[in-house]
Protein backbone atom coordinates (compact mmCIF):
# COMPACT_ATOMS: atom_id res chain seq x y z
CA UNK A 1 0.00 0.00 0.00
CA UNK A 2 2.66 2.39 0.62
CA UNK A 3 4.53 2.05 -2.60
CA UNK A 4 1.39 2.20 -4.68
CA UNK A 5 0.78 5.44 -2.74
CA UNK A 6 4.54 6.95 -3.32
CA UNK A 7 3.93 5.72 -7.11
CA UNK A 8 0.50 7.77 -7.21
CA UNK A 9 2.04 11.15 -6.05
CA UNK A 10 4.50 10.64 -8.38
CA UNK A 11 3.06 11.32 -10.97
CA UNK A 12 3.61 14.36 -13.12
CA UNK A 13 0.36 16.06 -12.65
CA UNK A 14 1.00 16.47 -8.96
CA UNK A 15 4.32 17.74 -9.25
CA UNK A 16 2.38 20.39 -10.95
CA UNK A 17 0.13 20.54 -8.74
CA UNK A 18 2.07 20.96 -5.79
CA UNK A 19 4.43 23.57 -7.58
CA UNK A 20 1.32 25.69 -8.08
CA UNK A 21 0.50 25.40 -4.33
CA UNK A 22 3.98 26.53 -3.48
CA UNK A 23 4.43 29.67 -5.38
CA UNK A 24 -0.05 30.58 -4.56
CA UNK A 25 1.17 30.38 -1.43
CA UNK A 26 4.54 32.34 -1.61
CA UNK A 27 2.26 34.85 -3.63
CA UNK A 28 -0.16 35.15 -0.68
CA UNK A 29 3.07 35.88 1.96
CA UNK A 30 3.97 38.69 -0.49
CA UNK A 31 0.62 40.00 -0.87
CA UNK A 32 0.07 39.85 2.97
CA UNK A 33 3.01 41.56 3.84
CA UNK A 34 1.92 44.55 1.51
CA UNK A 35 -1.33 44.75 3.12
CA UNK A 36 0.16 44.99 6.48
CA UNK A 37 2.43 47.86 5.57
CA UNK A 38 -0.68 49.94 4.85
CA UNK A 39 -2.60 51.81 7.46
CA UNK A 40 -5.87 50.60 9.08
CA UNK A 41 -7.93 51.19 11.74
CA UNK A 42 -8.74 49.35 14.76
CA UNK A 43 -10.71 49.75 17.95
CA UNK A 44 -9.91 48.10 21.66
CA UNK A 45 -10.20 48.39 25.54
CA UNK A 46 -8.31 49.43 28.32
CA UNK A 47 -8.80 48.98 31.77
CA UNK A 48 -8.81 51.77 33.85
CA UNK A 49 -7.25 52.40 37.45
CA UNK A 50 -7.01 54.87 39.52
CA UNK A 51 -4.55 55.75 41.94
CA UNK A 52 -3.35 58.05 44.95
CA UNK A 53 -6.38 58.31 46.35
CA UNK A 54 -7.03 60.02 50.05
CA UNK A 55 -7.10 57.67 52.40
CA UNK A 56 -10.47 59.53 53.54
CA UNK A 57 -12.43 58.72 49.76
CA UNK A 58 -14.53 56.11 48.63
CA UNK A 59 -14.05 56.74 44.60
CA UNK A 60 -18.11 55.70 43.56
CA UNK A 61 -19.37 51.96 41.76
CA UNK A 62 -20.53 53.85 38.82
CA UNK A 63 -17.00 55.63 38.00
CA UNK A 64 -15.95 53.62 34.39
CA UNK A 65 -13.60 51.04 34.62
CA UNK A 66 -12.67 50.90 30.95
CA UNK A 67 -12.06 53.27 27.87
CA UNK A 68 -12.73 52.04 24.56
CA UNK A 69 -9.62 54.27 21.92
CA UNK A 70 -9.98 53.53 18.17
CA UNK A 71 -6.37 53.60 16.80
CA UNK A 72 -4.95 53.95 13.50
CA UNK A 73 -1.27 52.66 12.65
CA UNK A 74 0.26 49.97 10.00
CA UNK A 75 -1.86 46.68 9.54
CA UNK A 76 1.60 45.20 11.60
CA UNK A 77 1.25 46.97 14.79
CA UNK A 78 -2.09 46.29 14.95
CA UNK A 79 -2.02 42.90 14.46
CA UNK A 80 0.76 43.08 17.10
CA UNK A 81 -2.47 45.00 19.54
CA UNK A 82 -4.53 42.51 18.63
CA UNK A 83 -2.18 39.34 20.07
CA UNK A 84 -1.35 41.35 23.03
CA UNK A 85 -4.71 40.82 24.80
CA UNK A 86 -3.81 41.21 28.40
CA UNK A 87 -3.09 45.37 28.22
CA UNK A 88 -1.46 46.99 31.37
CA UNK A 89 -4.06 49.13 33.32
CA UNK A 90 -3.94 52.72 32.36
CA UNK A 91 -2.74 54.84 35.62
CA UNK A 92 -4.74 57.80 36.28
CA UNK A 93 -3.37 60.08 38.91
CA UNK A 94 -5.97 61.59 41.40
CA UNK A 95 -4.04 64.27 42.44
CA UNK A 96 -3.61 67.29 40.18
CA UNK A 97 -6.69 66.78 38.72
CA UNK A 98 -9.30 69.75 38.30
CA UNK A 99 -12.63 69.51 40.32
CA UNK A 100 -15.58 69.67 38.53
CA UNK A 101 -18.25 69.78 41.03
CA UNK A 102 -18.21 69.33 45.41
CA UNK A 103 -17.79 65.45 45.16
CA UNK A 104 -16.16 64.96 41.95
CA UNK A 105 -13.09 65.47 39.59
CA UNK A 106 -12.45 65.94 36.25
CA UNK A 107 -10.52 63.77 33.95
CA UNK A 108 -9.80 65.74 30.71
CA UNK A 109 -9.49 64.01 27.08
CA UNK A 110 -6.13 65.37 27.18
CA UNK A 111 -5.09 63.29 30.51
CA UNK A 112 -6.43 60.27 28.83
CA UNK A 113 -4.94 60.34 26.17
CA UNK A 114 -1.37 61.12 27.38
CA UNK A 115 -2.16 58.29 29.92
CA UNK A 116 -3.24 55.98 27.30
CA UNK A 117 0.09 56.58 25.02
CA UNK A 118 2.27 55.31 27.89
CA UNK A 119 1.15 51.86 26.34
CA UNK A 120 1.27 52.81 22.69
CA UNK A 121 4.21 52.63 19.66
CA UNK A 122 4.88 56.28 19.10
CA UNK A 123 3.71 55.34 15.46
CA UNK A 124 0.23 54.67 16.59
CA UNK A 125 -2.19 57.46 16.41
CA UNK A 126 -5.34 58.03 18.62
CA UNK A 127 -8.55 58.73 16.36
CA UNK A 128 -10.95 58.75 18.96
CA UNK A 129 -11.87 57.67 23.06
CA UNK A 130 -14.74 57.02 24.33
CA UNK A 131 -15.92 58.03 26.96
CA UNK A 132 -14.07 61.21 25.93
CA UNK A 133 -13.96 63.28 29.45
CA UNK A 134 -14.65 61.12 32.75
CA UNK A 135 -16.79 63.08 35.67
CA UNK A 136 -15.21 60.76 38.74
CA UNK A 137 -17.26 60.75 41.29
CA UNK A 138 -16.44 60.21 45.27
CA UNK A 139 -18.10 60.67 48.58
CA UNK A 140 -16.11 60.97 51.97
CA UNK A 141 -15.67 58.59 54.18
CA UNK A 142 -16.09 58.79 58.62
CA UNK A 143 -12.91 58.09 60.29
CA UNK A 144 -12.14 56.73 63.43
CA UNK A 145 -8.89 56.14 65.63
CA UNK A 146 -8.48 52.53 66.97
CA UNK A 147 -5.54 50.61 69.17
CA UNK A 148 -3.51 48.11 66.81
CA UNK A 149 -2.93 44.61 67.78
CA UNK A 150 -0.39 42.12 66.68
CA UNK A 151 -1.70 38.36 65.25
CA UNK A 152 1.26 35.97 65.83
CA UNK A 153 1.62 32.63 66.33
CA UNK A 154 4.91 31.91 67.89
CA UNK A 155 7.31 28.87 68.50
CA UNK A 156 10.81 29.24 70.04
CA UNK A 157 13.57 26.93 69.73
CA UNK A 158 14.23 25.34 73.12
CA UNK A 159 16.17 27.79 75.82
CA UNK A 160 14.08 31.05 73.84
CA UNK A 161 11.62 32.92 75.08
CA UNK A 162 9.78 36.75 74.12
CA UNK A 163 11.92 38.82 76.17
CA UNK A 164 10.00 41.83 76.45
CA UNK A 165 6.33 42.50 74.58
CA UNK A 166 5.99 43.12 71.01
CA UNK A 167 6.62 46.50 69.63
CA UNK A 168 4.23 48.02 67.05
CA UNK A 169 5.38 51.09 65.00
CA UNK A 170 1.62 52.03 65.21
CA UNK A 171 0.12 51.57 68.37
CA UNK A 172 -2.88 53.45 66.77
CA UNK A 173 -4.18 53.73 63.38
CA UNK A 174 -7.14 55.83 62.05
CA UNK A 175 -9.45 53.99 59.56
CA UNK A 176 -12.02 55.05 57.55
CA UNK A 177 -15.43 53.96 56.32
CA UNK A 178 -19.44 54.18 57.01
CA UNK A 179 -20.38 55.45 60.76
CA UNK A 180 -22.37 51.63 61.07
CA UNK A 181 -19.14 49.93 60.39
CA UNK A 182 -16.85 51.83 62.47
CA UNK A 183 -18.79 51.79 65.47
CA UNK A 184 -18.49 48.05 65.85
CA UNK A 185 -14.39 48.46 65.55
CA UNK A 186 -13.07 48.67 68.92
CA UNK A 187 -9.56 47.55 67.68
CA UNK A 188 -7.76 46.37 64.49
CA UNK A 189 -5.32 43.33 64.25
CA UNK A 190 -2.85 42.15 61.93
CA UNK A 191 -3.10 39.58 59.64
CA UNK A 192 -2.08 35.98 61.05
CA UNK A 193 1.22 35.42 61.38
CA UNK A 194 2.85 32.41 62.30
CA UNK A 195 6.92 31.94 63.16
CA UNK A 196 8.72 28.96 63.76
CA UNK A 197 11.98 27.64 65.10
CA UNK A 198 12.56 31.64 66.59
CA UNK A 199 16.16 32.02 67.94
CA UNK A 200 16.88 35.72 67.64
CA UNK A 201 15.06 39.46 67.16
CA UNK A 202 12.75 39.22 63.99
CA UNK A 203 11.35 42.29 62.26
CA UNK A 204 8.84 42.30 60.21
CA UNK A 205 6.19 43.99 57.93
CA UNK A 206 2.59 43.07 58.95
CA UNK A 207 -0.50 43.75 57.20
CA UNK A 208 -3.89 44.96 58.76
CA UNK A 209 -6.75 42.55 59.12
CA UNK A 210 -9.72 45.20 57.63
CA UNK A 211 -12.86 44.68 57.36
CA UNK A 212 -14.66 45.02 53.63
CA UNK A 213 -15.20 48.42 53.16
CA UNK A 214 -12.77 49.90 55.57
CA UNK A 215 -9.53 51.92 54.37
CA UNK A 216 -6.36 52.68 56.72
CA UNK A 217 -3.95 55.34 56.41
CA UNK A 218 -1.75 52.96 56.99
CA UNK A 219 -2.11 49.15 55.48
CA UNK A 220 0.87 47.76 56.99
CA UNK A 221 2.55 48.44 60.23
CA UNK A 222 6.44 47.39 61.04
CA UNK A 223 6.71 44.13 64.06
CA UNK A 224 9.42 44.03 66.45
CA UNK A 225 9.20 40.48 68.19
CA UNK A 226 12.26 40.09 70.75
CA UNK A 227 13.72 36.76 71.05
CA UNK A 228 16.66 36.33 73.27
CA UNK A 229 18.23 33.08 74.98
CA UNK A 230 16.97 32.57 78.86
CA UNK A 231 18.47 31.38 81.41
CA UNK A 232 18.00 31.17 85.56
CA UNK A 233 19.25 33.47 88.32
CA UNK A 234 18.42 32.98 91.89
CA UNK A 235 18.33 36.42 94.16
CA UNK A 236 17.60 36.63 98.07
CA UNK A 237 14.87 39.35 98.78
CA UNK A 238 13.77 40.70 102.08
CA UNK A 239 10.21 40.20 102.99
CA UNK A 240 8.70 43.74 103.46
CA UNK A 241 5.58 45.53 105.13
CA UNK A 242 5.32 49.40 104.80
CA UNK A 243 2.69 49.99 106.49
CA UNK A 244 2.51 48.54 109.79
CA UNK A 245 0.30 50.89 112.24
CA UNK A 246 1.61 52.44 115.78
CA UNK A 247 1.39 49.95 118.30
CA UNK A 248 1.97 46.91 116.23
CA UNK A 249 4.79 44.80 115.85
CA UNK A 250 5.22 42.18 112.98
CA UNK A 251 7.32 39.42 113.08
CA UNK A 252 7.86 36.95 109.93
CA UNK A 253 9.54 33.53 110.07
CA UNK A 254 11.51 34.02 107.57
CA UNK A 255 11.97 37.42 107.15
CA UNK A 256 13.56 37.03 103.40
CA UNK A 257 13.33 34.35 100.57
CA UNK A 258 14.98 33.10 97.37
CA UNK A 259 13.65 34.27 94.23
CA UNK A 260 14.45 32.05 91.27
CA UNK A 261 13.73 34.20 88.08
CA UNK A 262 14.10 33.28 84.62
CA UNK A 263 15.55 36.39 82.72
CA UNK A 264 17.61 37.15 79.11
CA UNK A 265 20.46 36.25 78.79
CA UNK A 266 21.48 39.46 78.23
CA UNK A 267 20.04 40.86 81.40
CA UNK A 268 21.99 38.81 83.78
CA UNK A 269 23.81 41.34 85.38
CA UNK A 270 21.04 43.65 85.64
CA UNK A 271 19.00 42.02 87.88
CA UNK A 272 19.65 42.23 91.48
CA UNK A 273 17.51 42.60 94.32
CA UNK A 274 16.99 46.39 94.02
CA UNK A 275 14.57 46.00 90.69
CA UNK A 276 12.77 43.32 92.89
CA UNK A 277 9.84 44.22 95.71
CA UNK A 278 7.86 41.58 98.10
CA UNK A 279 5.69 44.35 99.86
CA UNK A 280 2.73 43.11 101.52
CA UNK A 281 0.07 45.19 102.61
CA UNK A 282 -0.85 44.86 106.61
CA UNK A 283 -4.56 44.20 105.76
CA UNK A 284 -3.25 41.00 104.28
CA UNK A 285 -1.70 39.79 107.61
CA UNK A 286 -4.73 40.79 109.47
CA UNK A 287 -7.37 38.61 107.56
CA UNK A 288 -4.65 35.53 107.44
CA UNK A 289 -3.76 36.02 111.32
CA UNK A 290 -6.08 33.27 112.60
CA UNK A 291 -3.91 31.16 110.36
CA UNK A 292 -0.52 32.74 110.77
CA UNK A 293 0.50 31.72 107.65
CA UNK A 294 0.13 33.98 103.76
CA UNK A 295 1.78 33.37 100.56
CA UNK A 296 4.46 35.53 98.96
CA UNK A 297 4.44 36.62 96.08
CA UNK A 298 6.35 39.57 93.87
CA UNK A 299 5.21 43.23 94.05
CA UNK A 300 7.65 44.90 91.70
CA UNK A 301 9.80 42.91 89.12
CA UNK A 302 10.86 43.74 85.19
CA UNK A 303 9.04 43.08 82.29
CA UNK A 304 11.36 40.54 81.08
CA UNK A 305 11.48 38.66 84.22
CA UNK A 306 9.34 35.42 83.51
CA UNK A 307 8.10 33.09 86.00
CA UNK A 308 9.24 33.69 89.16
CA UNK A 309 9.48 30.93 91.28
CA UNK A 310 9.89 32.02 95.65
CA UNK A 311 11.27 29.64 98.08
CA UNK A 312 9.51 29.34 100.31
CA UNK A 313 6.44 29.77 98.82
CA UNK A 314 4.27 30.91 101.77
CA UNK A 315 6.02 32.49 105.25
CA UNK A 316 4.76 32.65 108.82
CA UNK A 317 4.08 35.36 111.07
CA UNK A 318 2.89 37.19 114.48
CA UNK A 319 1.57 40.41 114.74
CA UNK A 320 2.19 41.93 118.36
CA UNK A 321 -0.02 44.25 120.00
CA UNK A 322 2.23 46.89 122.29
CA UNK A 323 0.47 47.86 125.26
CA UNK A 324 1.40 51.37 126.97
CA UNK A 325 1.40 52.46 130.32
């Protein structure tokens, strides 16, 4: 079967035939090339976006999100528009722009059209856009200053710990939106975070957690988690009472105790017993006296002292009653 069908388009009449296909079809390159070197016209779309805008604006639904531009050029360069379907946005600037009534702004033909030829080949020329001048519309937002929170999930390697709390570079942020949304915002957190395997001071850029509808003056706000090796330090501390009344004597069994703090690394030789208080309040001693026993327990210690541990946990005492002549 194959060699009869070799011997069949062998034949003379289709090499004749497929010479004439050849040079009908070299003729149609030719012919298509010339057509392409004249000038045509051709309309598309662009998307629209617009950007810098006040952090206290809503721009409106109805504002167009497209412009339709007939251009004229070479038949190339518009076949070359037509293949490249996915156009940039064209950026239109909010600010500079000439108002045109109390809630909206003017977009000239002339700002279009020098927007639009950002994306063009200097060749191309721009017959026509539609719509020709845009009337973009806005209505002001309420505002409202809330307390920023952070939204981590954190893991330290073994012998780390947070060594202080985290710092936000914002602490406050003021958002904007309707009155009915910002009244239920009492606070604003970041976006979930989660770290892993933390062995040192991270810093980070974190993103606000908005609700639909609400704008920030700030979308991000800078992290500073601090992450520092721990380690133990044992201090003796006095056992204090300031305010013992006249006539009253106190006696406590024992009258100091270990403290067994876990601090940074770095902080070792700063702690010592002056940045640590056990002040009880006489009250306290009072209601316990029928036992004659009350826990301790620190009054005064650093932030980045973590779980203090006293020995002994609990001390006994007498309160005295003077009697005077």
């Amino acid at each position: 079967m194959l060699l009869n069908t070799g011997a069949f388009f062998r034949r003379q009449q289709w090499k004749e035939i497929f010479i004439f296909m050849f040079f009908l079809l070299l003729s149609f390159g030719f012919w298509l090339l010339q057509s392409l070197q004249q000038d045509y016209e051709r309309r598309i779309e662009l998307p629209l976006r617009y950007k810098n805008v006040p952090s206290e604006w809503i721009l409106s639904e109805n504002n167009p999100e497209k412009v339709s531009i007939l251009l004229k050029d070479k038949g190339t360069t518009l076949m070359y528009y037509s293949w490249n379907v996915n156009f940039n946005p064209v950026d239109i600037s909010i600010s500079g722009l000439q108002r045109a009534s109390g809630s909206s702004l003017l977009i000239t033909s002339q700002a279009l059209e020098t927007a639009i030829s950002k994306q063009l080949i200097s060749s191309t020329s721009i017959l026509s856009i539609e719509p020709r001048e845009i009337e973009l519309r806005y209505d002001l937002l309420g505002s409202r200053l809330v307390p920023v929170f952070s939204n981590l999930h954190i893991s330290t390697r073994p012998g780390f710990k947070l060594s202080d709390s985290i710092k936000i570079s914002h602490s406050e942020v003021r958002l904007y939106g309707s009155s009915s949304v910002l009244d239920t915002l009492k606070m604003v957190k970041t976006k979930l975070i989660t770290l892993e395997d933390v062995s040192k001071t991270r810093e980070l850029t974190a993103s606000l957690d908005l609700p639909e509808g609400v704008k920030s003056e700030s979308e991000t706000v800078k992290l500073t988690i601090p992450v520092e090796e721990f380690t133990e330090k044992k201090v003796q501390l006095p056992v204090s009472c300031l305010d013992i009344p006249a006539g009253y004597v106190l006696r406590m069994f024992p009258s100091s105790v270990e403290v067994v703090c876990n601090i940074p690394l770095s902080q070792f030789r700063e702690l010592t017993a002056e940045k640590l208080e056990i002040n009880i309040p006489f009250r306290e001693f009072e209601d316990n006296q029928a036992v004659g026993r009350l826990p301790v327990r620190l009054t005064e210690k650093p932030s980045w002292v973590t779980n203090p541990v006293i020995v002994p946990s609990e001390l006994e005492f007498i309160i005295e009653h003077l009697k005077h002549d």
